[in-house]
Protein backbone atom coordinates (compact mmCIF):
# COMPACT_ATOMS: atom_id res chain seq x y z
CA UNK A 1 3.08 9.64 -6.61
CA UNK A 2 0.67 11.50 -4.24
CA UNK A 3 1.62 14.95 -2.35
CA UNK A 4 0.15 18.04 -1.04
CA UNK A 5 -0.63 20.21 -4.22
CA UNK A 6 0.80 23.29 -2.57
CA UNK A 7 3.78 23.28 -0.55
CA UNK A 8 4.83 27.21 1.64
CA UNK A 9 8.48 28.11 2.93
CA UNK A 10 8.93 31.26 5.30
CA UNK A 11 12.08 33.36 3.55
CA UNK A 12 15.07 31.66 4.63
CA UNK A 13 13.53 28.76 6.23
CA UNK A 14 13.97 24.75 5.16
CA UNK A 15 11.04 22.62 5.20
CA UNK A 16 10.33 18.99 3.49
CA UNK A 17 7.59 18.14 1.03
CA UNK A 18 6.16 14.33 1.76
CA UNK A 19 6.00 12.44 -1.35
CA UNK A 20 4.08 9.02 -0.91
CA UNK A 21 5.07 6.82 -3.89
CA UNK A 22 2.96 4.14 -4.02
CA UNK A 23 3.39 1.42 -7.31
CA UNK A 24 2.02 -1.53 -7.54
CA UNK A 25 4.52 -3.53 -8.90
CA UNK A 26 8.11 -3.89 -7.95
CA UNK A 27 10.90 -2.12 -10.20
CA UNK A 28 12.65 1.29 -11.14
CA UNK A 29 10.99 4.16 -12.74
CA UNK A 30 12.03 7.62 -13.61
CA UNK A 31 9.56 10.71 -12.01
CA UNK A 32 10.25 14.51 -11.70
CA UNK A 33 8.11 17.01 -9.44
CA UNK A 34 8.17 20.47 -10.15
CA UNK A 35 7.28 23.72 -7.58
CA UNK A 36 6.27 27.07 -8.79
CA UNK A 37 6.54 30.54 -7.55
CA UNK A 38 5.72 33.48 -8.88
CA UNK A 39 8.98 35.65 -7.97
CA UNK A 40 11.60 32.67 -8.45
CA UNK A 41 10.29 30.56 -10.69
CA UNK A 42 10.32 26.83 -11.36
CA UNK A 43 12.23 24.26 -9.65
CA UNK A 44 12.39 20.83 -11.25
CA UNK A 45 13.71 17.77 -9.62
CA UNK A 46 14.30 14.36 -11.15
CA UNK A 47 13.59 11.38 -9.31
CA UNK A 48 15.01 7.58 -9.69
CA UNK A 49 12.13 5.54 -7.64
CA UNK A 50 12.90 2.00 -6.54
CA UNK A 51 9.92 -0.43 -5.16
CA UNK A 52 11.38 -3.34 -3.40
CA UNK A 53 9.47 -6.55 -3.83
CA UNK A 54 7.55 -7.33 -0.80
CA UNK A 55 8.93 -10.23 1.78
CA UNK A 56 7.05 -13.69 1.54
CA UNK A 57 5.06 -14.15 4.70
CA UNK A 58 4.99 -17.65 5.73
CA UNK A 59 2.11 -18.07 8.41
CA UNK A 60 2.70 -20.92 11.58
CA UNK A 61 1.67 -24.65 11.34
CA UNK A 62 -1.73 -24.17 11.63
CA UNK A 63 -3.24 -26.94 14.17
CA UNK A 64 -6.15 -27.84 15.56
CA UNK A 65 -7.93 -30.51 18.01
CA UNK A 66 -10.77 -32.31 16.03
CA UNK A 67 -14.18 -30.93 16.41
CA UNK A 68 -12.46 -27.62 17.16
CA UNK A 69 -11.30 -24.93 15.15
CA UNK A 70 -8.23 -22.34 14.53
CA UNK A 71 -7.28 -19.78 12.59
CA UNK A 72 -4.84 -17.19 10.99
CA UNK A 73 -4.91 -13.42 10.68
CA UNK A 74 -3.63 -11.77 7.52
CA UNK A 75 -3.27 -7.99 7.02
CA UNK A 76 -3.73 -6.60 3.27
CA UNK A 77 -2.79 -3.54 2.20
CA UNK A 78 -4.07 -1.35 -0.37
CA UNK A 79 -1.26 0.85 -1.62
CA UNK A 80 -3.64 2.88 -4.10
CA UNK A 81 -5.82 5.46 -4.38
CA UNK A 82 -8.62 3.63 -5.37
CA UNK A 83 -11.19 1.32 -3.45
CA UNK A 84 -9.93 -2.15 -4.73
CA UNK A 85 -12.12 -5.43 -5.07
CA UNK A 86 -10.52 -8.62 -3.99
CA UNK A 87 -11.44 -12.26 -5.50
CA UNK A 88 -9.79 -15.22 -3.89
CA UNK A 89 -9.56 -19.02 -4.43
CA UNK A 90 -9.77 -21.45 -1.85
CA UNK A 91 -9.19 -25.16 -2.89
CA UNK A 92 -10.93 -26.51 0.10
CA UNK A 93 -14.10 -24.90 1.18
CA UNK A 94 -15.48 -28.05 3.66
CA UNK A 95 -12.29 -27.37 6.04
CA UNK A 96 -11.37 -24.04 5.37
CA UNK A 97 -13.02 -20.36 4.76
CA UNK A 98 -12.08 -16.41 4.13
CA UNK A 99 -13.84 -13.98 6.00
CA UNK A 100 -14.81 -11.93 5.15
CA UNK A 101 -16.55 -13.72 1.90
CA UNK A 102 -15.82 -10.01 -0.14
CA UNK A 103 -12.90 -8.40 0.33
CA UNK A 104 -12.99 -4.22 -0.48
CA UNK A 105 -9.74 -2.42 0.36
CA UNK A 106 -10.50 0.87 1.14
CA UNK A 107 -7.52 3.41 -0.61
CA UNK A 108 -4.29 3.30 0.79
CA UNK A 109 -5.96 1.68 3.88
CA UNK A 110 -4.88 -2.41 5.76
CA UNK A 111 -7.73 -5.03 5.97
CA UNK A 112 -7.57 -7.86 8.25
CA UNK A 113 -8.42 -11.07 6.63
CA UNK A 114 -9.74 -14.41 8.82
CA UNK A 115 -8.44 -17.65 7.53
């Protein structure tokens, strides 16, 4: 979980924190967050967090005249907060390449990706 690490209310005003929650695997987990004040003390909230599996993208025929060439455009997202290193596979490098050849994911940041 990722917030601001100080959050100010006027006297009788409402605001909303923004909490960015951000696993990296799907499931339930248990958090709390807690805000401090001097005068009124601690407030403590628990909080049931639910990551949803991501939906299966399935990408268009891809086709192509001979002697010519097409491709597809994938975005990949980095949902940390750390710079993240990507290896990939491909099964048929005389038709077929990834570019770019390294893939870095900048923190919390979307890539494009050239098939």
């Amino acid at each position: 979980m990722i917030g601001d690490p100080t959050f100010s209310l006027e006297p009788k005003s409402v605001g909303t924190y923004n909490l960015i929650y951000s696993p990296l695997a799907a499931g339930s987990s248990i958090g709390n967050i807690g805000f401090l004040n001097e005068k009124v003390g601690e407030f403590w909230y628990d909080l049931n967090l639910t990551a949803e599996e991501n939906p299966i993208v399935n990408l268009t025929l891809l086709e192509c005249e001979l002697g010519k060439n097409a491709s597809h455009t994938v975005d990949l997202e980095n949902p940390t907060g750390k710079e993240l290193y990507l290896d990939f596979r491909n099964s048929n490098p005389s038709n077929f390449e990834i570019i770019p050849d390294k893939i870095v994911l900048p923190p919390y940041e979307l890539v494009k990706v050239q098939i």
